[in-house]
PDB file of N, CA and C in Angstrom:
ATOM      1  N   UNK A   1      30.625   0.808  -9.686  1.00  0.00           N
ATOM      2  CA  UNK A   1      29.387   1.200 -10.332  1.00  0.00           C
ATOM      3  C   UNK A   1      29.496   2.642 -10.792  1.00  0.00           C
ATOM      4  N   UNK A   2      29.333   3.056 -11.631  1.00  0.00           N
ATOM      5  CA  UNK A   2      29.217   4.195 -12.158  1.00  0.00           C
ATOM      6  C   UNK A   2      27.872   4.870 -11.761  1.00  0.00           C
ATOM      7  N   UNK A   3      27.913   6.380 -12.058  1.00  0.00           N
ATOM      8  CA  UNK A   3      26.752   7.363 -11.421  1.00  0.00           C
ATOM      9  C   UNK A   3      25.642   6.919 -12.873  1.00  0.00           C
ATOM     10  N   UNK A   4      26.188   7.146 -14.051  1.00  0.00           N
ATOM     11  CA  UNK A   4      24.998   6.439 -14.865  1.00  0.00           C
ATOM     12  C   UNK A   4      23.885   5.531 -14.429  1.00  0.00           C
ATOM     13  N   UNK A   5      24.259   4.533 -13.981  1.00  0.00           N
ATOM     14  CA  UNK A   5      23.518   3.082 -13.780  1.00  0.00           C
ATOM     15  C   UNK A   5      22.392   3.228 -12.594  1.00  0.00           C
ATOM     16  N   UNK A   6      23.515   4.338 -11.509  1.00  0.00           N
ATOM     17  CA  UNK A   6      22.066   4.628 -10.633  1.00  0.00           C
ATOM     18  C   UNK A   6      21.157   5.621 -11.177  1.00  0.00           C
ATOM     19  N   UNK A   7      21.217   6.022 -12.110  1.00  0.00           N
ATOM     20  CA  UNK A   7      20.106   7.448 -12.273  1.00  0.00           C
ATOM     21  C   UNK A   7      18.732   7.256 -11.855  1.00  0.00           C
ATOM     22  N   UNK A   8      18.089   5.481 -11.699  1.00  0.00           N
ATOM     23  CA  UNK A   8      16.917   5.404 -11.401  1.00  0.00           C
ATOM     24  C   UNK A   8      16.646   6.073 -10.097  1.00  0.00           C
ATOM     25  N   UNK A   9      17.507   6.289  -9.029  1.00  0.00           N
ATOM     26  CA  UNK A   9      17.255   6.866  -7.963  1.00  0.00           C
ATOM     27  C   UNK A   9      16.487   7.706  -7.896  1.00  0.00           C
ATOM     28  N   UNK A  10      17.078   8.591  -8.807  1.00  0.00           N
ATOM     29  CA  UNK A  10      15.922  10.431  -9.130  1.00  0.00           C
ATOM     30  C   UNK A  10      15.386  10.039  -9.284  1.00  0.00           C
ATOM     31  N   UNK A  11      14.353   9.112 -10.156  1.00  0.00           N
ATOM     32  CA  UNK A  11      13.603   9.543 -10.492  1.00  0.00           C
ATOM     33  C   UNK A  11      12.069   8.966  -9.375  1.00  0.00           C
ATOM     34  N   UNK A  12      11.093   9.966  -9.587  1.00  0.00           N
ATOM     35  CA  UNK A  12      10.119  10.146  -8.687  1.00  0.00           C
ATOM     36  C   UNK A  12       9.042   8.487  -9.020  1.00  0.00           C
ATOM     37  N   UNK A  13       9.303   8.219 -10.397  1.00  0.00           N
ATOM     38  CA  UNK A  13       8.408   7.356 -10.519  1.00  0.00           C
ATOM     39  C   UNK A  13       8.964   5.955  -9.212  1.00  0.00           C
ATOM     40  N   UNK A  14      10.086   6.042  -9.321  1.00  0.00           N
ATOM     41  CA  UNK A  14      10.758   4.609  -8.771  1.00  0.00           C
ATOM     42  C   UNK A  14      10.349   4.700  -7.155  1.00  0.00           C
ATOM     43  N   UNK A  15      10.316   5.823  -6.716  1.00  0.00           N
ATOM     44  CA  UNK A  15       9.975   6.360  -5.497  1.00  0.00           C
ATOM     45  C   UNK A  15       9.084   5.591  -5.171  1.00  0.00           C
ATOM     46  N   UNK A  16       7.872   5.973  -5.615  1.00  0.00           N
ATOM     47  CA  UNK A  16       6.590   5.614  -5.897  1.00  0.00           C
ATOM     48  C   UNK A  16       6.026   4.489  -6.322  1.00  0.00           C
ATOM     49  N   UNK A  17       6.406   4.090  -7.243  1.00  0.00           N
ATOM     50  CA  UNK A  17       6.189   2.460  -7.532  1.00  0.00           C
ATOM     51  C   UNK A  17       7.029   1.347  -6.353  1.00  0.00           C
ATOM     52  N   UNK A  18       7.762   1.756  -5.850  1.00  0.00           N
ATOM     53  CA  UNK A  18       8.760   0.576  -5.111  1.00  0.00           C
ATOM     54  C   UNK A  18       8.206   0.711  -3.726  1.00  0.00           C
ATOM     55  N   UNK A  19       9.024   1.603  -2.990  1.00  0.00           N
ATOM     56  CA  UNK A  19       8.995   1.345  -1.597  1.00  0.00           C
ATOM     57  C   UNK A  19       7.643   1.975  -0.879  1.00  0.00           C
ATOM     58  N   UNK A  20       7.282   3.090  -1.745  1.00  0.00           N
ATOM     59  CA  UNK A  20       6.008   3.692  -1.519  1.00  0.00           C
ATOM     60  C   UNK A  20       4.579   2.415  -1.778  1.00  0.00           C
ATOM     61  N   UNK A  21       4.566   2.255  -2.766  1.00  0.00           N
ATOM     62  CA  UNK A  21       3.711   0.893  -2.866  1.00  0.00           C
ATOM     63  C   UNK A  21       3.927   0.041  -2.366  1.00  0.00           C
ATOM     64  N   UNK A  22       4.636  -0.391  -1.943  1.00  0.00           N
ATOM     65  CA  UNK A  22       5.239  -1.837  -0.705  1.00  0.00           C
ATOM     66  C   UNK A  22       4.578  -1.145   0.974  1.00  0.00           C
ATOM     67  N   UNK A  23       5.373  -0.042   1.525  1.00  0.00           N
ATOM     68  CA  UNK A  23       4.552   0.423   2.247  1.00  0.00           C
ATOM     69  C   UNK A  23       2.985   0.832   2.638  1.00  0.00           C
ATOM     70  N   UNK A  24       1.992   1.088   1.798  1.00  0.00           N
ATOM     71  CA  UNK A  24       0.920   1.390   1.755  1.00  0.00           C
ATOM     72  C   UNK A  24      -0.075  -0.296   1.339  1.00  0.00           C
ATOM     73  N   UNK A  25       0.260  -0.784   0.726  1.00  0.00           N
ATOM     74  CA  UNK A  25       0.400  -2.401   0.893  1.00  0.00           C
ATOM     75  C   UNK A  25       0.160  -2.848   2.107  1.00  0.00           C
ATOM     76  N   UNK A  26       1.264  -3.022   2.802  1.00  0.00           N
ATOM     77  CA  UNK A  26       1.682  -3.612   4.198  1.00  0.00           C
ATOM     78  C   UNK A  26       0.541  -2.754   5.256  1.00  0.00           C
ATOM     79  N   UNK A  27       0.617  -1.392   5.001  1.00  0.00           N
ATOM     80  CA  UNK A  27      -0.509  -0.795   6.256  1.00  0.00           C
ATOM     81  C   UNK A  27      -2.433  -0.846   5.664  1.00  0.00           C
ATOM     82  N   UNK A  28      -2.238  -1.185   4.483  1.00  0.00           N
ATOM     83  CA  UNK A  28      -3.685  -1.406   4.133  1.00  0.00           C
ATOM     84  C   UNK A  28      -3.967  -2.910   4.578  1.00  0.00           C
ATOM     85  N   UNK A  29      -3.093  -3.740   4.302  1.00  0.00           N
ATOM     86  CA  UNK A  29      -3.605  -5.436   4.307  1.00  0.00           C
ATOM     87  C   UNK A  29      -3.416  -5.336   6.284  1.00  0.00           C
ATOM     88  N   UNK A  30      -2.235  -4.885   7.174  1.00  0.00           N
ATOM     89  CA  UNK A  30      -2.592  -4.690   8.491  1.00  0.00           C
ATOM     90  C   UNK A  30      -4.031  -4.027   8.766  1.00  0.00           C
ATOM     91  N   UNK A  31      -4.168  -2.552   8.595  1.00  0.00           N
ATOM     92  CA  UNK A  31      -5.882  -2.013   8.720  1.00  0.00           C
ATOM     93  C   UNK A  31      -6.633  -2.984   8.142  1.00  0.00           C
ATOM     94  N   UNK A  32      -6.944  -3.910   7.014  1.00  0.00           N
ATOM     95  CA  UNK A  32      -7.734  -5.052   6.687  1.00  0.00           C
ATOM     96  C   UNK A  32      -8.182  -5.478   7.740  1.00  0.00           C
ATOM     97  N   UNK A  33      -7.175  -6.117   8.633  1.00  0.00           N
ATOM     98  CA  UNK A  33      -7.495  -6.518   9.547  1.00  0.00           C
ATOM     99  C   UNK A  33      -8.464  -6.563  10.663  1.00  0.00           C
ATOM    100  N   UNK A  34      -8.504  -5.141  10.782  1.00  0.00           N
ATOM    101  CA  UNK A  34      -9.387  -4.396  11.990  1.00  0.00           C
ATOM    102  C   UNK A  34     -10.782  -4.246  11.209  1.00  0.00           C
ATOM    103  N   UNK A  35     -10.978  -3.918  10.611  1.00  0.00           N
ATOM    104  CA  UNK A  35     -12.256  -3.598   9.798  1.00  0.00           C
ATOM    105  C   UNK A  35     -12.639  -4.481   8.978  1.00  0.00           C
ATOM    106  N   UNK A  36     -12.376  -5.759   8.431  1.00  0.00           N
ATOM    107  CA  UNK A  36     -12.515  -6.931   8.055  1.00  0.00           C
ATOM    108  C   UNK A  36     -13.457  -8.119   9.387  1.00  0.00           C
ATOM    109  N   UNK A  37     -14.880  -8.378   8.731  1.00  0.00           N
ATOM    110  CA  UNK A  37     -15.335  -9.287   9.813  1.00  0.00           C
ATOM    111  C   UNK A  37     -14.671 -10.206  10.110  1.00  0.00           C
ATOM    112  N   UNK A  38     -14.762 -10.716  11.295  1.00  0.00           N
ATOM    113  CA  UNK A  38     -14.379 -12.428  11.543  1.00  0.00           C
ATOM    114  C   UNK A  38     -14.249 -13.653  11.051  1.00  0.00           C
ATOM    115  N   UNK A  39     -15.670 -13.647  10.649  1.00  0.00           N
ATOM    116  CA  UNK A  39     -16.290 -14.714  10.127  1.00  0.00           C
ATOM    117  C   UNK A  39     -16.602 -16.048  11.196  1.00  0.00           C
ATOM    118  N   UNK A  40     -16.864 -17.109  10.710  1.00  0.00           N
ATOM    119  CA  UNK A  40     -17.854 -18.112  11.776  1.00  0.00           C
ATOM    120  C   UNK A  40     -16.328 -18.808  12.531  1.00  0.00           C
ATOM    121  N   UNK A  41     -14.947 -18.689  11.655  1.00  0.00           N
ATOM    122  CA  UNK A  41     -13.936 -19.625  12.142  1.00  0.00           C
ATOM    123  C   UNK A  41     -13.327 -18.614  13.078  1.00  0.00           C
ATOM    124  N   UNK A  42     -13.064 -17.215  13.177  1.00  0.00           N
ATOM    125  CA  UNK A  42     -12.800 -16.039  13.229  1.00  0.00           C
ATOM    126  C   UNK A  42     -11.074 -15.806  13.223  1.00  0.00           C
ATOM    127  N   UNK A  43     -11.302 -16.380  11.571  1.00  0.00           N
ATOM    128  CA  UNK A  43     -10.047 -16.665  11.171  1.00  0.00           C
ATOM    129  C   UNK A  43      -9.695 -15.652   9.783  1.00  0.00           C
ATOM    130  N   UNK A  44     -10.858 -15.174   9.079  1.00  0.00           N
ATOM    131  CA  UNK A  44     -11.123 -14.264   8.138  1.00  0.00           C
ATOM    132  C   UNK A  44     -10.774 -13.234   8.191  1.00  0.00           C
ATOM    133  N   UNK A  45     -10.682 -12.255   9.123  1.00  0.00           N
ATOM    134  CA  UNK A  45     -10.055 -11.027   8.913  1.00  0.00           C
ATOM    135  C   UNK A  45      -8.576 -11.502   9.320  1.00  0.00           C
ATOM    136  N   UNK A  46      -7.985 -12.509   9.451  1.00  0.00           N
ATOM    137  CA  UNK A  46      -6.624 -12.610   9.257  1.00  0.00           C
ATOM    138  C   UNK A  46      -6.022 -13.259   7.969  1.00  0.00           C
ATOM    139  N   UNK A  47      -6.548 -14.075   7.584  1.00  0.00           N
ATOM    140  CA  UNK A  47      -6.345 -14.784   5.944  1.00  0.00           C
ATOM    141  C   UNK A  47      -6.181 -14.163   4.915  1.00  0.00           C
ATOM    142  N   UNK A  48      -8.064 -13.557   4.896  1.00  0.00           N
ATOM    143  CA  UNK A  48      -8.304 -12.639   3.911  1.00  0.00           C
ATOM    144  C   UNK A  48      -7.563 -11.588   3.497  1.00  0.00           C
ATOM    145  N   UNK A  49      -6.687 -10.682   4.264  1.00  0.00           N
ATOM    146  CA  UNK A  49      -5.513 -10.292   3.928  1.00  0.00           C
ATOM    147  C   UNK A  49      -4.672 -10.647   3.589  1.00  0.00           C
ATOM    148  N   UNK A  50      -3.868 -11.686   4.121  1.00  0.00           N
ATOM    149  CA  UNK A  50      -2.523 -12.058   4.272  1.00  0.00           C
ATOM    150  C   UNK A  50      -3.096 -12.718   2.430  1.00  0.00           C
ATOM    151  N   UNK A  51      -4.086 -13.427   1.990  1.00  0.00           N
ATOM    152  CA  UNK A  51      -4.549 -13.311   0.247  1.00  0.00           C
ATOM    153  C   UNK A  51      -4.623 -12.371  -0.355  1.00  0.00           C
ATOM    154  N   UNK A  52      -5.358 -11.469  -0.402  1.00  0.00           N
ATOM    155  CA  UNK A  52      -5.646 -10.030  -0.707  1.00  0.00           C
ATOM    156  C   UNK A  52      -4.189  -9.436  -0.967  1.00  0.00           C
ATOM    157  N   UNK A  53      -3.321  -9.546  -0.361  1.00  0.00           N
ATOM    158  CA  UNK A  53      -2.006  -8.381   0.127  1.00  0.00           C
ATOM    159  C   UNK A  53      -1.429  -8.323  -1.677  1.00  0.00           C
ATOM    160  N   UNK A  54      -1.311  -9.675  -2.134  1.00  0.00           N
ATOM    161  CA  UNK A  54      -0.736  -9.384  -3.786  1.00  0.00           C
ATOM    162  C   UNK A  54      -1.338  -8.544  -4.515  1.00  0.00           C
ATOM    163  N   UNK A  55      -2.649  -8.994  -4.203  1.00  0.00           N
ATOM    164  CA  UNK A  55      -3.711  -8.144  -5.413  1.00  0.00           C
ATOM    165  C   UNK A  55      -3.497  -6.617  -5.287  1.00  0.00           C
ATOM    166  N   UNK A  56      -3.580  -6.665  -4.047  1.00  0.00           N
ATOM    167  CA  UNK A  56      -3.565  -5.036  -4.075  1.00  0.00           C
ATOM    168  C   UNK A  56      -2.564  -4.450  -3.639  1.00  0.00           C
ATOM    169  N   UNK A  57      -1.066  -5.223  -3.600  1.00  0.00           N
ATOM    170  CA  UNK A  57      -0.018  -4.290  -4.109  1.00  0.00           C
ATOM    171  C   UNK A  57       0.242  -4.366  -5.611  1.00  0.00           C
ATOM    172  N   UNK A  58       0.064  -5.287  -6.094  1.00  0.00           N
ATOM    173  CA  UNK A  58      -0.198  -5.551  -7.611  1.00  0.00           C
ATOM    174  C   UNK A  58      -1.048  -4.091  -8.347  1.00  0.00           C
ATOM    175  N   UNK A  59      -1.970  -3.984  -7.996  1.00  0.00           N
ATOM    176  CA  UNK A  59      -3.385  -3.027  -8.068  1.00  0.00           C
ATOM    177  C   UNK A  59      -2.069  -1.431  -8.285  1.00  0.00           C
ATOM    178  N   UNK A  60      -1.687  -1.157  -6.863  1.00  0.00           N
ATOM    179  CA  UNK A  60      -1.291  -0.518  -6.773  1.00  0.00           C
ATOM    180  C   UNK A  60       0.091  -0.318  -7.006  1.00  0.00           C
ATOM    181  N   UNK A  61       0.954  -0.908  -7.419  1.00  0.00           N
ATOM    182  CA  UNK A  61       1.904  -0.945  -8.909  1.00  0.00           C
ATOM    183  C   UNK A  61       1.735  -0.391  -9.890  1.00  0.00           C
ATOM    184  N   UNK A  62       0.703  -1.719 -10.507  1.00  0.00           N
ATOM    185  CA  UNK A  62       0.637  -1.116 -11.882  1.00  0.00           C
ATOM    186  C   UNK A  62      -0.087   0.247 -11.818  1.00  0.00           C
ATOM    187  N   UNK A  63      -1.151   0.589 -11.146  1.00  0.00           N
ATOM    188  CA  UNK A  63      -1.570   1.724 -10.939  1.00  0.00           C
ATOM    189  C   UNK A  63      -0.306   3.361 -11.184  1.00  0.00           C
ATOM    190  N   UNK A  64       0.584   3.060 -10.627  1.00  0.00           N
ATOM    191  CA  UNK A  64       1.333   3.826 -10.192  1.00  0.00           C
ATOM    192  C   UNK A  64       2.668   3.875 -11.493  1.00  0.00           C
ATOM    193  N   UNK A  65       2.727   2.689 -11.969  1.00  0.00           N
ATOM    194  CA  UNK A  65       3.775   2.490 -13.048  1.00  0.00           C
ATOM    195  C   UNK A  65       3.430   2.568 -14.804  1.00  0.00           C
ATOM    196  N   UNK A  66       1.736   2.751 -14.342  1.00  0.00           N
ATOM    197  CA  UNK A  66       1.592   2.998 -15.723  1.00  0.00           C
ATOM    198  C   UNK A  66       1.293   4.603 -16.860  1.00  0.00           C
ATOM    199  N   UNK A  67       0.815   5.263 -14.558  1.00  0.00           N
ATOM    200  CA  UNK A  67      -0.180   6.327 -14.963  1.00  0.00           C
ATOM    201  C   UNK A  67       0.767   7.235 -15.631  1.00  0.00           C
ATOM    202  N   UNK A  68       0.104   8.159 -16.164  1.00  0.00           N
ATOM    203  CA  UNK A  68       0.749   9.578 -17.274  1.00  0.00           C
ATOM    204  C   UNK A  68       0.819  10.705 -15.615  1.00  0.00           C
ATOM    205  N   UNK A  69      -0.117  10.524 -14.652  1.00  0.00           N
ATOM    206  CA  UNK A  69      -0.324  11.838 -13.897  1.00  0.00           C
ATOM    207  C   UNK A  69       0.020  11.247 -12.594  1.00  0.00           C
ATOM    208  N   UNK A  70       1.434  11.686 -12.651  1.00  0.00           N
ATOM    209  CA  UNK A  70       2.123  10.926 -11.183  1.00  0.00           C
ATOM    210  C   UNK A  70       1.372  12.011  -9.894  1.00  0.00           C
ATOM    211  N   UNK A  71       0.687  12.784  -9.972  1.00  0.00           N
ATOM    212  CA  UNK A  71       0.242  13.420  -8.695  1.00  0.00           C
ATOM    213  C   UNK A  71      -0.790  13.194  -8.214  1.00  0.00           C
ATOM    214  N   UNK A  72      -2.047  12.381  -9.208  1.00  0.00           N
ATOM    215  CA  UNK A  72      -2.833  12.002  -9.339  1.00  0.00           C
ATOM    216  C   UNK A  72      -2.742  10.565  -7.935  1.00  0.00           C
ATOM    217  N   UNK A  73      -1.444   9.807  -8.657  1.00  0.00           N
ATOM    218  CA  UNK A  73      -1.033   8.610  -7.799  1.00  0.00           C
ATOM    219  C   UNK A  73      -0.361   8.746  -6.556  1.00  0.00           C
ATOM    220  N   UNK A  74       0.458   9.885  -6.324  1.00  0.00           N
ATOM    221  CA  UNK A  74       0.647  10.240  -4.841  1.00  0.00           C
ATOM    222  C   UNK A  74      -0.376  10.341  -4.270  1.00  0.00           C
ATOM    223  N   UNK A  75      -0.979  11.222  -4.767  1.00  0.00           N
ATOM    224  CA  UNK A  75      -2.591  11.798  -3.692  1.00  0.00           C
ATOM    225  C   UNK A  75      -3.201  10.462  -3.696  1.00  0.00           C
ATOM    226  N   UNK A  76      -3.589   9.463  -4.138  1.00  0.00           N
ATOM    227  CA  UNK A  76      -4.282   8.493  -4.117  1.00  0.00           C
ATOM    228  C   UNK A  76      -3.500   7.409  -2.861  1.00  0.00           C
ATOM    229  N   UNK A  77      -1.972   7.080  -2.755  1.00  0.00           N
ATOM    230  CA  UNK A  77      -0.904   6.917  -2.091  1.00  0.00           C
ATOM    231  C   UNK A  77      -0.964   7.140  -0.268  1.00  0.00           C
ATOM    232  N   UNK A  78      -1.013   8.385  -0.631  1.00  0.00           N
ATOM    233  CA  UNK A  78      -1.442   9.498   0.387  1.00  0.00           C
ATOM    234  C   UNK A  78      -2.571   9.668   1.325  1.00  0.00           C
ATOM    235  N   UNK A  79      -3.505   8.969   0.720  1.00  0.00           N
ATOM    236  CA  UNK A  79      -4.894   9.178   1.222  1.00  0.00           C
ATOM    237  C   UNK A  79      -5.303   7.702   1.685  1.00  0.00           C
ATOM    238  N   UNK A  80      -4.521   6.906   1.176  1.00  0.00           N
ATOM    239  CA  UNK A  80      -4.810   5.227   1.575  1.00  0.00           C
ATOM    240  C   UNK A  80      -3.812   5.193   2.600  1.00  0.00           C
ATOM    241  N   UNK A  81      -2.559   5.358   2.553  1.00  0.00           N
ATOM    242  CA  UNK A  81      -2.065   5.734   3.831  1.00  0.00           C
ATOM    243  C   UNK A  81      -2.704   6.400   5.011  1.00  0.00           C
ATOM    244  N   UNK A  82      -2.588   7.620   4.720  1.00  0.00           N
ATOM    245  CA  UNK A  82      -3.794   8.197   6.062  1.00  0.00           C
ATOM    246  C   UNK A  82      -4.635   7.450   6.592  1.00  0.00           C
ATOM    247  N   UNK A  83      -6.230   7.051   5.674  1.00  0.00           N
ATOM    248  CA  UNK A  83      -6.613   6.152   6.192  1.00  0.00           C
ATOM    249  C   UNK A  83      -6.620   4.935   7.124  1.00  0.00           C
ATOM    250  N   UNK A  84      -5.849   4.633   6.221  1.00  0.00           N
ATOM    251  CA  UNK A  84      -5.167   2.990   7.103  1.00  0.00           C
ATOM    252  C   UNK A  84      -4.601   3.416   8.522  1.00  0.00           C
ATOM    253  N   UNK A  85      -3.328   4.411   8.307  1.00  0.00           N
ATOM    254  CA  UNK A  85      -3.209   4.934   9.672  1.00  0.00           C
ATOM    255  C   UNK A  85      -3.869   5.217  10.780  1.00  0.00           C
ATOM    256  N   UNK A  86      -4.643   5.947  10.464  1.00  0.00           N
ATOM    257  CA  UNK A  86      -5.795   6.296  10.853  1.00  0.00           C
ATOM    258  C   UNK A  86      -6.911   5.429  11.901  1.00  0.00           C
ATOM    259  N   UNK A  87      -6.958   3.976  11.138  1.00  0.00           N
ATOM    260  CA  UNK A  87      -7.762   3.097  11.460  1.00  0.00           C
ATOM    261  C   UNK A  87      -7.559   2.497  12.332  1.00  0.00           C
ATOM    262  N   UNK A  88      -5.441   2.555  12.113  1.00  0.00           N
ATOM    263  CA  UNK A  88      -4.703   1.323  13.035  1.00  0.00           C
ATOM    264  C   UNK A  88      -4.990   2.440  14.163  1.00  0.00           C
ATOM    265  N   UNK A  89      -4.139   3.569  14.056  1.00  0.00           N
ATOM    266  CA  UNK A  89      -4.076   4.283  15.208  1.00  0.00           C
ATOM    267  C   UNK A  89      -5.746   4.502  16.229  1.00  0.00           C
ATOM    268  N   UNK A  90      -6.359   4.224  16.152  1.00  0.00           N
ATOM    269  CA  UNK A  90      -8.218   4.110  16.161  1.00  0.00           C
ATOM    270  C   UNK A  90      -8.346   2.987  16.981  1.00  0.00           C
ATOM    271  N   UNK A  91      -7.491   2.082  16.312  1.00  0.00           N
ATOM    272  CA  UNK A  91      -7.441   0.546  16.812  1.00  0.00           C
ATOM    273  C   UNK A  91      -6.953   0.593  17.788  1.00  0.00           C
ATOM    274  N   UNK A  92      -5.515   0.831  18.241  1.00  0.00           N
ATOM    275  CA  UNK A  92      -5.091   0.373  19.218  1.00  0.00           C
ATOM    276  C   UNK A  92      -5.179   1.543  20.135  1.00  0.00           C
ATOM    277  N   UNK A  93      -5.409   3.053  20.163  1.00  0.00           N
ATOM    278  CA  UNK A  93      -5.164   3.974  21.102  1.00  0.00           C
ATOM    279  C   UNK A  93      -6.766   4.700  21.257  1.00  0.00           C
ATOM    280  N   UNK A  94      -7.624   4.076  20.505  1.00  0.00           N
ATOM    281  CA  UNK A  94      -9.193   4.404  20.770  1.00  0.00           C
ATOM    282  C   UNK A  94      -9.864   3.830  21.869  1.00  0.00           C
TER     283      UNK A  94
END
């Protein structure tokens, strides 16, 4: 493989759109969980995610792959992370 072909590495967008959005994904649809009602089967705050999880890594893709103001989309990244963290860590050590 030549150094050409990887150049996507640098760059910040790929950062950000890939593993960064896959991650923040995965800890938002987990926090779903906790803060998501039951419902009557109390099967809903587990479903409803594990559905949800496309949309809103989808959401947050294109979000991230289209914008002009990549700092705009970190901080946004950044702050849904925290959160979520936040919630889990709340969850299990509160």
């Amino acid at each position: 493989m030549s150094t050409s072909s990887l150049t996507f590495l640098k760059s910040k967008r790929f950062w950000l759109t890939g593993p960064c959005t896959l991650v923040v994904s995965l800890l938002f649809m987990l926090a779903m969980a906790v803060w998501f009602p039951p419902g009557v089967g109390k099967v809903n705050n587990i479903m409803l995610p594990l559905v949800l999880f496309p949309l809103i890594w989808a959401f947050l893709f294109f979000y991230t792959y289209l914008t002009t103001d990549l700092r705009k989309a970190q901080w946004l990244l950044v702050a849904l992370f925290m959160i979520n963290s936040l919630t889990l860590a709340y969850q299990f050590w509160g």
